[in-house]
C-alpha atoms as a PDB file:
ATOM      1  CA  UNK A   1     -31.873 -15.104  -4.523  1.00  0.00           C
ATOM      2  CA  UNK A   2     -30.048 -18.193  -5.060  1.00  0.00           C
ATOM      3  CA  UNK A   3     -26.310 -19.240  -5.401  1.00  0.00           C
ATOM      4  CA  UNK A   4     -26.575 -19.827  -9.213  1.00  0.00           C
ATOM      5  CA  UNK A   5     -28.777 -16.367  -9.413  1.00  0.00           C
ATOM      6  CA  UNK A   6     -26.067 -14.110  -7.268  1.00  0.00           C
ATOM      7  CA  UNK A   7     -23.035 -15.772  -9.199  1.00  0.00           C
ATOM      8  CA  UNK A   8     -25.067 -14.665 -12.519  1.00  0.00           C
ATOM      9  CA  UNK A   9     -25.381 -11.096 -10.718  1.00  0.00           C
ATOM     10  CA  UNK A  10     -21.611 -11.058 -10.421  1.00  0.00           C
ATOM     11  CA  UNK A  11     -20.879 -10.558 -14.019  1.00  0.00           C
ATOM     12  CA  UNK A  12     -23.682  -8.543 -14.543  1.00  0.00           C
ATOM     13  CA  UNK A  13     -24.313  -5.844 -11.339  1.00  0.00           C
ATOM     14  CA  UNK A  14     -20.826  -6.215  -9.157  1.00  0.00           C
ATOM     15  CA  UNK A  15     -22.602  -3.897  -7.142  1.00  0.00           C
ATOM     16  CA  UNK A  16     -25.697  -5.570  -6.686  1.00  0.00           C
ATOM     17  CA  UNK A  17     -24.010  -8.683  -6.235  1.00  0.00           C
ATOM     18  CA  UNK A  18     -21.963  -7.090  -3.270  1.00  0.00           C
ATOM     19  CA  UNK A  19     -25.723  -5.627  -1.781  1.00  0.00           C
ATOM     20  CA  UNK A  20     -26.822  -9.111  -1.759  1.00  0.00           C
ATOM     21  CA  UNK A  21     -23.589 -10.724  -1.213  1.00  0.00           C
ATOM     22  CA  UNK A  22     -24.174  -8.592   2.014  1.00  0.00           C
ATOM     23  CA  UNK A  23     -27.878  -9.103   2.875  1.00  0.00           C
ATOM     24  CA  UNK A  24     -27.054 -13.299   2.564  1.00  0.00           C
ATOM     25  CA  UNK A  25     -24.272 -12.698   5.578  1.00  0.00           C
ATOM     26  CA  UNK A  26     -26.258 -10.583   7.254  1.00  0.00           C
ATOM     27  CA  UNK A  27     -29.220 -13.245   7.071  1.00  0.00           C
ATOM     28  CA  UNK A  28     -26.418 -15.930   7.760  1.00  0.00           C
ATOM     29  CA  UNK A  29     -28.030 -17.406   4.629  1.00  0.00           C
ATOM     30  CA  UNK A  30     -24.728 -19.517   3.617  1.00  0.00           C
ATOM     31  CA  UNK A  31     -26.716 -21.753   1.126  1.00  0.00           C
ATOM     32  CA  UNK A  32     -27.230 -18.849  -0.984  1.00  0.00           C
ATOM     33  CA  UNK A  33     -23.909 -17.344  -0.631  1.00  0.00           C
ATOM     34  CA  UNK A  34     -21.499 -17.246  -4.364  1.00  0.00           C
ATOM     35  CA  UNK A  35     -18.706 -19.086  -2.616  1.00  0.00           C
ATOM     36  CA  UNK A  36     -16.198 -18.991  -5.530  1.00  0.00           C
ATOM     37  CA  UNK A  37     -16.994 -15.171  -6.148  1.00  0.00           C
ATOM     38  CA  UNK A  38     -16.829 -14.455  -2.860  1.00  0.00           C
ATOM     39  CA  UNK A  39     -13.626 -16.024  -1.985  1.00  0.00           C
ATOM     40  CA  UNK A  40     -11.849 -14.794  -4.749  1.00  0.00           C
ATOM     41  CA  UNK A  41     -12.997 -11.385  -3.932  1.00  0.00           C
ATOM     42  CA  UNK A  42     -11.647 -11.807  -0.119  1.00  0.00           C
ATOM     43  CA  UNK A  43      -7.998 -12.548  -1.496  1.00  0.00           C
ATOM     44  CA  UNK A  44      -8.353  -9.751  -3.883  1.00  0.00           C
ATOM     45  CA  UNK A  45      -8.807  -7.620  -1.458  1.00  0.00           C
ATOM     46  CA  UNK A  46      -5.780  -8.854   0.983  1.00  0.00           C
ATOM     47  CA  UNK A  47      -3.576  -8.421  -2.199  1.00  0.00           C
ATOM     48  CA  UNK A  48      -4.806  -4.659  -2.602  1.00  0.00           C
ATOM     49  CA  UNK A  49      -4.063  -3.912   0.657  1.00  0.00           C
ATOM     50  CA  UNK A  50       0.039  -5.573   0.471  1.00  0.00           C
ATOM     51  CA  UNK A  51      -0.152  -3.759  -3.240  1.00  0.00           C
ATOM     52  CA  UNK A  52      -1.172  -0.448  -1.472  1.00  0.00           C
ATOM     53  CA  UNK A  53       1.485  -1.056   1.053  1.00  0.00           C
ATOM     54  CA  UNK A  54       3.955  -1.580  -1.617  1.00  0.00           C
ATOM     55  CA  UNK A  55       3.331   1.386  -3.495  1.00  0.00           C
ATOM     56  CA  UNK A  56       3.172   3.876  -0.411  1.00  0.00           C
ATOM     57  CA  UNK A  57       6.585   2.732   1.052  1.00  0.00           C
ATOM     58  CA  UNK A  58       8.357   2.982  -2.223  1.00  0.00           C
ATOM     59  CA  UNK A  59       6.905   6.179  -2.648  1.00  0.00           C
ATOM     60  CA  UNK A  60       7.715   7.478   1.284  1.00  0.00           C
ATOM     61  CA  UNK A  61      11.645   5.862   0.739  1.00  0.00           C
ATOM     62  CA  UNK A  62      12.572   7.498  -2.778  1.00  0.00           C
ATOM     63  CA  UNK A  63      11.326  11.204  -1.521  1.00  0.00           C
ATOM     64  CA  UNK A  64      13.091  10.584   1.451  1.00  0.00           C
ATOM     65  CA  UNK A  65      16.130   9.610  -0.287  1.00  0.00           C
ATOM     66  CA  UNK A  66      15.643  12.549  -2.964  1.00  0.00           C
ATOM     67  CA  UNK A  67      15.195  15.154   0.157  1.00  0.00           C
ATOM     68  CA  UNK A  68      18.244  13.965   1.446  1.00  0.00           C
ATOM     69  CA  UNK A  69      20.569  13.237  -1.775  1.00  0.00           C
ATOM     70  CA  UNK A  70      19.374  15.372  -4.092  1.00  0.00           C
ATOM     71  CA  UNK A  71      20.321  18.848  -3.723  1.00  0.00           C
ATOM     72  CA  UNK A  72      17.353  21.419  -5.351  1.00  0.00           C
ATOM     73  CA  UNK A  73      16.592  23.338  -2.777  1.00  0.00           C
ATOM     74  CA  UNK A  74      13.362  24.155  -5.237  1.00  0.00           C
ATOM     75  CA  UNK A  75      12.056  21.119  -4.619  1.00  0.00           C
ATOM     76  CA  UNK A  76      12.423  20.091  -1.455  1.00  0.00           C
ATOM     77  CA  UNK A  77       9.039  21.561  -0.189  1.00  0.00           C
ATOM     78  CA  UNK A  78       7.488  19.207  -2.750  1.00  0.00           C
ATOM     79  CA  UNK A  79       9.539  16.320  -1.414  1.00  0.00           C
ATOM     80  CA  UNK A  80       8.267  16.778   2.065  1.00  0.00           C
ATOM     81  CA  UNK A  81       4.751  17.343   0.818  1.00  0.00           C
ATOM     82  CA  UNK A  82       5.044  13.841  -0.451  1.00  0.00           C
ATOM     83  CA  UNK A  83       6.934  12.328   2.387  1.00  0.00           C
ATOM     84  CA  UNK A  84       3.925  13.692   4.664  1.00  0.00           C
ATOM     85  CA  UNK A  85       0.759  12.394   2.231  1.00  0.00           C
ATOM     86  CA  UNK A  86       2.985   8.875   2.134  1.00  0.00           C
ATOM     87  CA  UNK A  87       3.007   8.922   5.719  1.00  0.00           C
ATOM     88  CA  UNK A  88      -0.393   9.860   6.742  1.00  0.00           C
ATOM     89  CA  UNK A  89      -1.844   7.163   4.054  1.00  0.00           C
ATOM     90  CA  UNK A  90       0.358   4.014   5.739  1.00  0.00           C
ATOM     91  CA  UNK A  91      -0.093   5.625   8.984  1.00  0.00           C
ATOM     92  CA  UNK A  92      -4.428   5.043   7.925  1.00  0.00           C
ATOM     93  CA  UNK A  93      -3.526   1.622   5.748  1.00  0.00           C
ATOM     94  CA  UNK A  94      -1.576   0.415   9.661  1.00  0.00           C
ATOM     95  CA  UNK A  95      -4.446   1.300  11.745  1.00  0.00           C
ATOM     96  CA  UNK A  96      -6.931   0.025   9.035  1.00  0.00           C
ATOM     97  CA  UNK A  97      -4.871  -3.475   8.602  1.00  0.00           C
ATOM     98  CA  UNK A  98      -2.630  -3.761  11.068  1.00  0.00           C
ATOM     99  CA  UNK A  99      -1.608  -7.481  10.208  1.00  0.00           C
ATOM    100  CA  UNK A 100       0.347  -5.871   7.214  1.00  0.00           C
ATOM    101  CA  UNK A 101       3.038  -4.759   9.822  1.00  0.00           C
ATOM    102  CA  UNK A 102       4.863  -7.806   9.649  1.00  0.00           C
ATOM    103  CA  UNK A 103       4.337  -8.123   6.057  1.00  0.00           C
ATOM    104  CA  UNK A 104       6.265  -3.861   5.462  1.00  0.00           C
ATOM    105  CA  UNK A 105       9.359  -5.720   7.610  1.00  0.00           C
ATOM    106  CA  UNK A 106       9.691  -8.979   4.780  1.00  0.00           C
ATOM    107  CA  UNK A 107       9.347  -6.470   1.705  1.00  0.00           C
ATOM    108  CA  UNK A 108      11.321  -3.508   3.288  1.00  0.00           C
ATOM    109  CA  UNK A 109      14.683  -4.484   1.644  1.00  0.00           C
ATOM    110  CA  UNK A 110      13.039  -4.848  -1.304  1.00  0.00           C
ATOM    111  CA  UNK A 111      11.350  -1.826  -1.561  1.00  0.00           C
ATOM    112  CA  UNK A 112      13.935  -0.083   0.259  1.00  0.00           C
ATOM    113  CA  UNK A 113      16.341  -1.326  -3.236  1.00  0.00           C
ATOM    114  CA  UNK A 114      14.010  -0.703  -5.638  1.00  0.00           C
ATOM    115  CA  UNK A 115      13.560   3.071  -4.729  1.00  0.00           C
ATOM    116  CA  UNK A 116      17.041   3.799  -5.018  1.00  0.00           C
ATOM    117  CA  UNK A 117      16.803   2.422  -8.485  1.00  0.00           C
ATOM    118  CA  UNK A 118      13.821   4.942  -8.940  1.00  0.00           C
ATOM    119  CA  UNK A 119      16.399   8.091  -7.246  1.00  0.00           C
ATOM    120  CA  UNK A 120      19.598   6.747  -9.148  1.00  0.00           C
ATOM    121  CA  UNK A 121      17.675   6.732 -12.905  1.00  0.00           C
ATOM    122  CA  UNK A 122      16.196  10.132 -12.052  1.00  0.00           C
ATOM    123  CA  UNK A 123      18.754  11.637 -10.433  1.00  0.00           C
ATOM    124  CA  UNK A 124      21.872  10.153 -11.840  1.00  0.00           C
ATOM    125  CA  UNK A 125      24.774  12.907 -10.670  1.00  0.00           C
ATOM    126  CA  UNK A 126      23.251  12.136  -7.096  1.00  0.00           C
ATOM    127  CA  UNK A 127      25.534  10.494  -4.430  1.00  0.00           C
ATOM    128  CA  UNK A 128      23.101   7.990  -3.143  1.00  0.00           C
ATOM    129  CA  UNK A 129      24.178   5.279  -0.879  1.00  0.00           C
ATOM    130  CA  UNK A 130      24.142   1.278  -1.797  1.00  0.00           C
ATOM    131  CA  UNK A 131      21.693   0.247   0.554  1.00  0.00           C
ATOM    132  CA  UNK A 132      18.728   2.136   2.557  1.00  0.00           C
ATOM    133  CA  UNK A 133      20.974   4.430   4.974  1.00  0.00           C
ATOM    134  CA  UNK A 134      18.372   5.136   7.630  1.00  0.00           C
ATOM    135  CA  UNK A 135      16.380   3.437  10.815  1.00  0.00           C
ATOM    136  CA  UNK A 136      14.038   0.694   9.331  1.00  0.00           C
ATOM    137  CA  UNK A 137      11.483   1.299  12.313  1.00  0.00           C
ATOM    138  CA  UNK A 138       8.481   1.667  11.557  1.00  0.00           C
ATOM    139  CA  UNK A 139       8.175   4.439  14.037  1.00  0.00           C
ATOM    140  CA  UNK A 140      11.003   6.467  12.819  1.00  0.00           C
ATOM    141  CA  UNK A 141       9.791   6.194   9.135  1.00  0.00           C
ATOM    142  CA  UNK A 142       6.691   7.458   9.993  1.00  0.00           C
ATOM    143  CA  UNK A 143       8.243  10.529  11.827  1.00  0.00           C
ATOM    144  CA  UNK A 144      11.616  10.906  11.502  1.00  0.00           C
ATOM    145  CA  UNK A 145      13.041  13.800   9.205  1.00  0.00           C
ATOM    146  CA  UNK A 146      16.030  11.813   8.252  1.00  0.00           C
ATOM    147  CA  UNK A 147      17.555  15.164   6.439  1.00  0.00           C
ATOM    148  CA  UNK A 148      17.680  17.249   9.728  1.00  0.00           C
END
């Protein structure tokens, strides 16, 4: 299959361009390689991965703010559910990726602001503090109950 034939395949078969895409690395067949396809597809993924990271923190900080601002006893079982799914899943994405660890420390604030935005609109009688309140190590927030 050639270049112009497997970027043709691309719109077509993403699947079957990715078998080939495949088969042409394995082969170390560069000359028939979709170079502009491919590429763009490699920096997809890396922004997946930092979206995935994104998503999963915010999630992990506002449950651990709600389990320890918000008090409904009734739902604190759920909070923890979700504080434990959130951790296993970054705890997978760290191992997975692990040059994304540098990447949670430059978005933490961030994240860290915009999920007490997420408590404060949902919970609104809550007395939340300013700024994120506990450890910002990576070690605790994958294992620390903050609420104990």
């Amino acid at each position: 299959m050639t270049s112009i034939q497997l970027q043709q395949l691309y719109d077509r078969d993403f699947a079957q361009w990715i078998a080939a895409t495949i088969a042409h690395l394995k082969d170390q067949n560069v000359s028939a390689l979709d170079w502009e396809n491919l590429i763009e597809e490699m920096e997809g993924l890396g922004k997946s991965e930092r979206r995935e990271l994104e998503n999963r923190l915010e999630v992990l900080l506002a449950h651990i703010l709600k389990r320890c601002y918000v008090a409904i006893p009734d739902y604190y079982r759920g909070w923890q559910a979700t504080i434990q799914t959130q951790r296993n899943a970054l705890r997978r994405l760290l191992t997975q990726s692990p040059n994304l660890k540098p990447y949670l420390s430059e978005l933490f604030d961030v994240i860290a602001d915009d999920a007490l935005l997420v408590v404060r609109a949902g919970y609104p009688d809550a007395l939340l503090p300013s700024a994120w309140p506990f450890s910002r190590d990576l070690g605790a927030l994958l294992d620390t109950n903050f609420w104990q």
